[in-house]
C-alpha atoms as a PDB file:
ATOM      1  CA  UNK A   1      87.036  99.336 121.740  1.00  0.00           C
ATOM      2  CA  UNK A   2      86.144 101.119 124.722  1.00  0.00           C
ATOM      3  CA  UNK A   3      85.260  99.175 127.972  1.00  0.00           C
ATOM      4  CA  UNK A   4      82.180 101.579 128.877  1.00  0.00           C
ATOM      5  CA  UNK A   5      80.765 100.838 125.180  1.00  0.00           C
ATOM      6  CA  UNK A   6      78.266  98.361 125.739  1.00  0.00           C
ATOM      7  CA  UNK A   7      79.787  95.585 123.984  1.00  0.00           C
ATOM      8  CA  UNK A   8      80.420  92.205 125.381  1.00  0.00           C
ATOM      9  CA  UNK A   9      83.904  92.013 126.875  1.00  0.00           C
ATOM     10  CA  UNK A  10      86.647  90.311 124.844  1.00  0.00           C
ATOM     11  CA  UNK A  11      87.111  86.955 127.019  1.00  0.00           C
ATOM     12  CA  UNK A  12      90.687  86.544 125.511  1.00  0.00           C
ATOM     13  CA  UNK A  13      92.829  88.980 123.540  1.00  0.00           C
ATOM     14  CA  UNK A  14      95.077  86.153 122.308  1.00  0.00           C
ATOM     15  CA  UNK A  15      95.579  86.524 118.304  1.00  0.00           C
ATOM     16  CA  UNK A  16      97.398  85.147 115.195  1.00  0.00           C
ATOM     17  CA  UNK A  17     100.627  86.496 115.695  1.00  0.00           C
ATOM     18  CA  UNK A  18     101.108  89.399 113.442  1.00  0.00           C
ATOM     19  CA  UNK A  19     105.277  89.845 112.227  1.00  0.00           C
ATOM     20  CA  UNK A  20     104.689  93.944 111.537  1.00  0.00           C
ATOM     21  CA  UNK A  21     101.652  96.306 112.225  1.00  0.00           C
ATOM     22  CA  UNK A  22     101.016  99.189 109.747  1.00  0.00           C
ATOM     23  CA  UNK A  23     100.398 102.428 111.848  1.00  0.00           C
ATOM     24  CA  UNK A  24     100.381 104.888 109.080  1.00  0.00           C
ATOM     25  CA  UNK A  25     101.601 106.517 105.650  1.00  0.00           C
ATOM     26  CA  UNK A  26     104.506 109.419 105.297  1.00  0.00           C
ATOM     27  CA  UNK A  27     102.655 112.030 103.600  1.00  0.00           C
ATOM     28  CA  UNK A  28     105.776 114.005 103.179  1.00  0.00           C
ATOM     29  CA  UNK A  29     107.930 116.593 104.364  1.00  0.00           C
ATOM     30  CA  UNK A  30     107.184 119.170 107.037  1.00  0.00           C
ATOM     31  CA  UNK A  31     109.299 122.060 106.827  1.00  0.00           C
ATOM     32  CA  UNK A  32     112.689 122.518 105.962  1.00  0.00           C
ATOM     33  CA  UNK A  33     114.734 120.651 108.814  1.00  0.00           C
ATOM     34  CA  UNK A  34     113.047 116.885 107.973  1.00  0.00           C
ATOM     35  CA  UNK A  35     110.298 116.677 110.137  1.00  0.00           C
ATOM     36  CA  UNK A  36     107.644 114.372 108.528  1.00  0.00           C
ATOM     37  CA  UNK A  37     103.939 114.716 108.007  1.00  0.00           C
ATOM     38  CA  UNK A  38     102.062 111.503 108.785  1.00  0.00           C
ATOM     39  CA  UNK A  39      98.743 110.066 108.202  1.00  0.00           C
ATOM     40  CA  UNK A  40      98.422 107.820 111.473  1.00  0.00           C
ATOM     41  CA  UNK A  41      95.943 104.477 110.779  1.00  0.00           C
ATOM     42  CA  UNK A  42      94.409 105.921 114.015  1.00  0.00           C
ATOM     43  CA  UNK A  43      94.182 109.339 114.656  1.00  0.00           C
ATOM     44  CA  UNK A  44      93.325 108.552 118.713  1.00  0.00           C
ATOM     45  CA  UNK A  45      96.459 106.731 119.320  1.00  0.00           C
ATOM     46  CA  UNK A  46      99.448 108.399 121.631  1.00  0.00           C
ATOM     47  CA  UNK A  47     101.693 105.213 120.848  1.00  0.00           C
ATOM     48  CA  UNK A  48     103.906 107.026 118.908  1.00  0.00           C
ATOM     49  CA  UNK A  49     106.500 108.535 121.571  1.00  0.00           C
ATOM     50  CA  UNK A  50     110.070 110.127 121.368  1.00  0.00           C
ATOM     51  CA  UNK A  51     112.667 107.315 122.052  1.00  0.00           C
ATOM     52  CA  UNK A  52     110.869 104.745 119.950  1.00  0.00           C
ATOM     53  CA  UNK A  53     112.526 102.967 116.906  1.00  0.00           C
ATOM     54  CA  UNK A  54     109.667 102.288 114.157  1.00  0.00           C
ATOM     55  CA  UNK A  55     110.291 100.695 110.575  1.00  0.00           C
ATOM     56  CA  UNK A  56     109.668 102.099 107.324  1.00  0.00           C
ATOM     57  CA  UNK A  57     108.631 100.140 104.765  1.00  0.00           C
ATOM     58  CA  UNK A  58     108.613 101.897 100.728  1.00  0.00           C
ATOM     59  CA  UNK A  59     109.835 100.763  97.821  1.00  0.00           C
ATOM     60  CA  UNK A  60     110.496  96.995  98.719  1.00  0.00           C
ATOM     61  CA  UNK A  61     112.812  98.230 101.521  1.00  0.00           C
ATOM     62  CA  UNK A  62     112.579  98.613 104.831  1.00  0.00           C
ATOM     63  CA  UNK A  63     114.697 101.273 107.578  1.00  0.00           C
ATOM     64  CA  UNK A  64     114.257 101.527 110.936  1.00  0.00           C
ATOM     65  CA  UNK A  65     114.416 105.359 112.447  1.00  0.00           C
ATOM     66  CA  UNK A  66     114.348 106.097 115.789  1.00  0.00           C
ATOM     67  CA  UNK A  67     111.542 108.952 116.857  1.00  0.00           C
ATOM     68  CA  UNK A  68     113.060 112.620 118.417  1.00  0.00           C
ATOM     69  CA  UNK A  69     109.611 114.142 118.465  1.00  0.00           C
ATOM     70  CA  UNK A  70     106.056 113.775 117.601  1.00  0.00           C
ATOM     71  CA  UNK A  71     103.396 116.543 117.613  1.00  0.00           C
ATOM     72  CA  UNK A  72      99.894 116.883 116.393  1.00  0.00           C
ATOM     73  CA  UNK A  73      99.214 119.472 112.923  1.00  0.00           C
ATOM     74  CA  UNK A  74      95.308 118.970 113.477  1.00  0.00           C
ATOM     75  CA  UNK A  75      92.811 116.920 110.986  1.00  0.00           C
ATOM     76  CA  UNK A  76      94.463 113.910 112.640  1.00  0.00           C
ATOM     77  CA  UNK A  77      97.980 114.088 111.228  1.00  0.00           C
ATOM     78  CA  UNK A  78     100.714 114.159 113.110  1.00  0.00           C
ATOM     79  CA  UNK A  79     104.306 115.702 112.670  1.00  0.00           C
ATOM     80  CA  UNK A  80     107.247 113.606 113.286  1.00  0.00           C
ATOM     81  CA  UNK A  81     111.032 114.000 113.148  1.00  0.00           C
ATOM     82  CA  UNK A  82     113.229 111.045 112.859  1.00  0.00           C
ATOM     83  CA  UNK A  83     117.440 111.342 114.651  1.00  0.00           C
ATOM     84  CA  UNK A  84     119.031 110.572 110.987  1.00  0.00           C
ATOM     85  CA  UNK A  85     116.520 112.901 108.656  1.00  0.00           C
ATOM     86  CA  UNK A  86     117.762 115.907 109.277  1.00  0.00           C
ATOM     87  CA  UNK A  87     116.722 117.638 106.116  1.00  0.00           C
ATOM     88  CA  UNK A  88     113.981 118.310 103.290  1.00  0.00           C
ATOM     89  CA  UNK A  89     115.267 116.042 100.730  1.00  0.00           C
ATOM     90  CA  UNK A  90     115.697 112.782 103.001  1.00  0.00           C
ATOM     91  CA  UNK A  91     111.933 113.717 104.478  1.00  0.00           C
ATOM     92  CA  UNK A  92     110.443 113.690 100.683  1.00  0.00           C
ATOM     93  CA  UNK A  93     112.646 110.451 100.052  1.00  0.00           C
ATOM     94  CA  UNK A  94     110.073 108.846 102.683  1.00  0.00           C
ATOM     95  CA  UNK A  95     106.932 110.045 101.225  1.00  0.00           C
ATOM     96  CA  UNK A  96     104.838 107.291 100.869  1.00  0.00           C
ATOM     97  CA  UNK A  97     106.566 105.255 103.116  1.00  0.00           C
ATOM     98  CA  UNK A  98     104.538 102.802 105.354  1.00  0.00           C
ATOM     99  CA  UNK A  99     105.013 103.128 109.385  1.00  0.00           C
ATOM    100  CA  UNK A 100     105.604  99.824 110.692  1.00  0.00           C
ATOM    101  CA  UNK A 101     105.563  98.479 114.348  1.00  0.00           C
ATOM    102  CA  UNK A 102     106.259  95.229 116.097  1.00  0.00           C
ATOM    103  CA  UNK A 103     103.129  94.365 118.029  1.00  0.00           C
ATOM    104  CA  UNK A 104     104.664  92.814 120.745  1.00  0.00           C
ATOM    105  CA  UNK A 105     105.448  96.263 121.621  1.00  0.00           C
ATOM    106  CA  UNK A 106     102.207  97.043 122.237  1.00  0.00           C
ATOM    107  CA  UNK A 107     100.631  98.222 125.415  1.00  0.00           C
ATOM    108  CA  UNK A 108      98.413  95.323 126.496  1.00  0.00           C
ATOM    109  CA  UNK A 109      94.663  96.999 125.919  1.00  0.00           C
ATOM    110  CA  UNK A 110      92.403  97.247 128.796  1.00  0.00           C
ATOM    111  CA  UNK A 111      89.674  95.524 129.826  1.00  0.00           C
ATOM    112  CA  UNK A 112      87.198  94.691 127.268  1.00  0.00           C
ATOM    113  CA  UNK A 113      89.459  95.804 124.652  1.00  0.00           C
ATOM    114  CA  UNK A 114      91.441  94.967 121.679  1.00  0.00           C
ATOM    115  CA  UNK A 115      93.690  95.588 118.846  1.00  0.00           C
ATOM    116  CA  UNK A 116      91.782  95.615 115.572  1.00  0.00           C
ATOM    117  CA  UNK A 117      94.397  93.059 113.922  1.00  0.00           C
ATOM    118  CA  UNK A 118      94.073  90.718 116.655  1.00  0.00           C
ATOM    119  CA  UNK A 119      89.940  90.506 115.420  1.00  0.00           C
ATOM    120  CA  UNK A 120      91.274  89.748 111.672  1.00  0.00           C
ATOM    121  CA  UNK A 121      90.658  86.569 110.392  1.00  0.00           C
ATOM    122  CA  UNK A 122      87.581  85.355 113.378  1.00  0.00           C
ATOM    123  CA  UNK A 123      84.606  83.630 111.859  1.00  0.00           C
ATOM    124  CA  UNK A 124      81.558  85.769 112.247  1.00  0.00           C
ATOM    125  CA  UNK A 125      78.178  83.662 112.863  1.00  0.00           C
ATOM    126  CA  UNK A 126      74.821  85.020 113.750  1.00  0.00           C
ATOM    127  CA  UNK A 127      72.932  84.221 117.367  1.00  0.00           C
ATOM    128  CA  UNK A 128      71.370  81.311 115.827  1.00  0.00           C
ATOM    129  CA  UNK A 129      74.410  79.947 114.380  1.00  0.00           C
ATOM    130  CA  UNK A 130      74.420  81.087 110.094  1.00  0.00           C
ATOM    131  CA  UNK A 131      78.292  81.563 109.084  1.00  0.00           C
ATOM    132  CA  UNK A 132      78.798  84.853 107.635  1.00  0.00           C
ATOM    133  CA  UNK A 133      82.075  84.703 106.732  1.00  0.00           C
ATOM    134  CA  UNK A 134      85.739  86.272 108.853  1.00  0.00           C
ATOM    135  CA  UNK A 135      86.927  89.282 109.558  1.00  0.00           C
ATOM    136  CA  UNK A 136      88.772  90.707 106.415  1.00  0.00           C
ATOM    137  CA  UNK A 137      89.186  94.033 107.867  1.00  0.00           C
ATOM    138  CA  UNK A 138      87.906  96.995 110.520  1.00  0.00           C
ATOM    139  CA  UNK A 139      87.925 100.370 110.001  1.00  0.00           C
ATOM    140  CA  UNK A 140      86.470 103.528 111.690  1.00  0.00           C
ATOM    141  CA  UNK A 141      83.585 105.311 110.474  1.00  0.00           C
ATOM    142  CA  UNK A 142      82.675 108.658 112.431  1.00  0.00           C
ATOM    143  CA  UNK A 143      79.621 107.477 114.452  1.00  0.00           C
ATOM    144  CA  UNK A 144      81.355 103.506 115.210  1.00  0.00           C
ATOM    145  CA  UNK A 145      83.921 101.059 113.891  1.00  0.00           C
ATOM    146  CA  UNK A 146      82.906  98.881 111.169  1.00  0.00           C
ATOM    147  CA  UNK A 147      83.865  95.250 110.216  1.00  0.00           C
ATOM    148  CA  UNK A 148      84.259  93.978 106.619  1.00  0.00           C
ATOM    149  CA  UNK A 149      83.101  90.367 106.624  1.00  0.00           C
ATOM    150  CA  UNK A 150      83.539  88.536 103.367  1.00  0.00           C
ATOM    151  CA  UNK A 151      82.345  84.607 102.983  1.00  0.00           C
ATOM    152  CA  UNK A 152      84.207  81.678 100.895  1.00  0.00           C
ATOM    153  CA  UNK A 153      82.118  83.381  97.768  1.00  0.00           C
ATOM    154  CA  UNK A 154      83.945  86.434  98.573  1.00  0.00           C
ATOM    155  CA  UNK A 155      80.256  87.892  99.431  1.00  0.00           C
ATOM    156  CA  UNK A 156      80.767  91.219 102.027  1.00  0.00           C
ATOM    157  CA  UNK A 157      78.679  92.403 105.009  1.00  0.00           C
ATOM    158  CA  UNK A 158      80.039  95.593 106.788  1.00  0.00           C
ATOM    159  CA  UNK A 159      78.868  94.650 109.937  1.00  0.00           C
ATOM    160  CA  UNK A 160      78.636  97.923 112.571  1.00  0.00           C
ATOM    161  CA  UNK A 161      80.856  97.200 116.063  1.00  0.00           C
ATOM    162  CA  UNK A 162      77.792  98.309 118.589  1.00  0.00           C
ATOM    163  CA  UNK A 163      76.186  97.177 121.353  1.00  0.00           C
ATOM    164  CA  UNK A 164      73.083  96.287 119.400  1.00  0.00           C
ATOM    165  CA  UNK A 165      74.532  94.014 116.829  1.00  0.00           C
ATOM    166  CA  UNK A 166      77.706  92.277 118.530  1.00  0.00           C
ATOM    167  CA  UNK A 167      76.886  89.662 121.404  1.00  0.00           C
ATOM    168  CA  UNK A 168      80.108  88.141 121.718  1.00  0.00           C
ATOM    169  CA  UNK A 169      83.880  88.782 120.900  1.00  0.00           C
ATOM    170  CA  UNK A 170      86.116  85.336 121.252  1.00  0.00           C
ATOM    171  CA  UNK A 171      89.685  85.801 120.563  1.00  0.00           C
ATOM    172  CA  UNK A 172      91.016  82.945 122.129  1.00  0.00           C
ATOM    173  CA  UNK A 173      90.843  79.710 120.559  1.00  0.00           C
ATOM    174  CA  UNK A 174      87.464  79.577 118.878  1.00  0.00           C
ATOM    175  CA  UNK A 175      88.218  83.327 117.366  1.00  0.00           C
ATOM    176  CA  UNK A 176      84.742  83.822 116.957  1.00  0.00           C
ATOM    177  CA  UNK A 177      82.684  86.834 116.883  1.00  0.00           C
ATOM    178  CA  UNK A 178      78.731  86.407 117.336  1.00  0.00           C
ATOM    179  CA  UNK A 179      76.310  88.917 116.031  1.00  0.00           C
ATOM    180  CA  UNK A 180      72.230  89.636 116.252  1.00  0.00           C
ATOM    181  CA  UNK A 181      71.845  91.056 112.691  1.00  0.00           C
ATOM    182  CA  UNK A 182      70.165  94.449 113.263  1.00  0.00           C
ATOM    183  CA  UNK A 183      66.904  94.673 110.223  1.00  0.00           C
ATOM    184  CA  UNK A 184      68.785  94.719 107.004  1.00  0.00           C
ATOM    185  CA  UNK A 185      71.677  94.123 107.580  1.00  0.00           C
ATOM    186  CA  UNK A 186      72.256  90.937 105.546  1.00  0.00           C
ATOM    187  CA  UNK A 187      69.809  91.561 102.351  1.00  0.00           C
END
């Protein structure tokens, strides 16, 4: 979330710790020399960076590769080349493969901001105090981001992250997110 967004600031970015953080899916080979394409989770992000060692998870195992380069192929993918996959056959052995981080290697976000899986798992409750349920997921839609709130009946809202609907974002020790349900919203 962007500071200049018109959401309430974050007043803590503490979070459940988190062991691994899923960045994005090998969608196969690019080229012949076993460069990778990738699907990042988030197209925006410039956290991948040569030098890096990231985990890849497929097939019940998981290798860590070290990154030698990363460039954008356009409709937010992104080709990357690993130091040991050096050809076409050990690129296509990854497809599928899930990119995995450590979070604690994370950049600390700025101001007002936060990692979606540091939002997982808060209770959502309405301005005059009606429990909606936590934070099962958050994904981005092409106008805002979107939370998927689902209750103890396993009833879902998708509840839209903007200024007009969120009124407070706790992620310290109450891990609480407050919202003024625009009309509709909750029929």
């Amino acid at each position: 979330m962007a500071p200049d967004d018109g959401l309430p600031p974050a007043n803590s970015l503490g979070a459940a710790p988190v062991a691994s953080l899923r960045i994005g899916v090998i969608a196969g080979a690019h080229g012949l020399k076993g460069a990778l394409r990738v699907r990042p989770d988030n197209p925006d992000s410039t956290m991948l960076t040569p030098g890096m060692t990231i985990a890849v998870e497929r097939a019940g195992r998981r290798e860590e590769h070290r990154i030698v380069h990363v460039t954008p192929i356009g409709h937010g993918r992104l080709r990357l080349g690993f130091a040991d996959i050096t050809d076409v056959n050990a690129a296509e052995a990854l497809k599928g493969g899930v990119l995995m981080i450590d979070p604690a290697g994370l950049p600390p976000p700025g101001p007002g901001e936060f990692y979606f899986f540091q939002a997982i798992g808060c209770e959502v409750i309405t301005i005059d105090g009606r429990r909606l349920g936590k934070i099962e997921e958050i994904f981005r839609t092409g106008a805002n981001d979107v939370m998927v709130v689902r209750d103890d009946n396993e009833h879902e809202v998708l509840v839209p992250v903007i200024a007009d609907v969120i009124r407070s974002i706790d992620l310290g020790e109450a891990r609480r997110v407050t919202i003024d349900p625009i009309p509709g919203l909750l029929d």
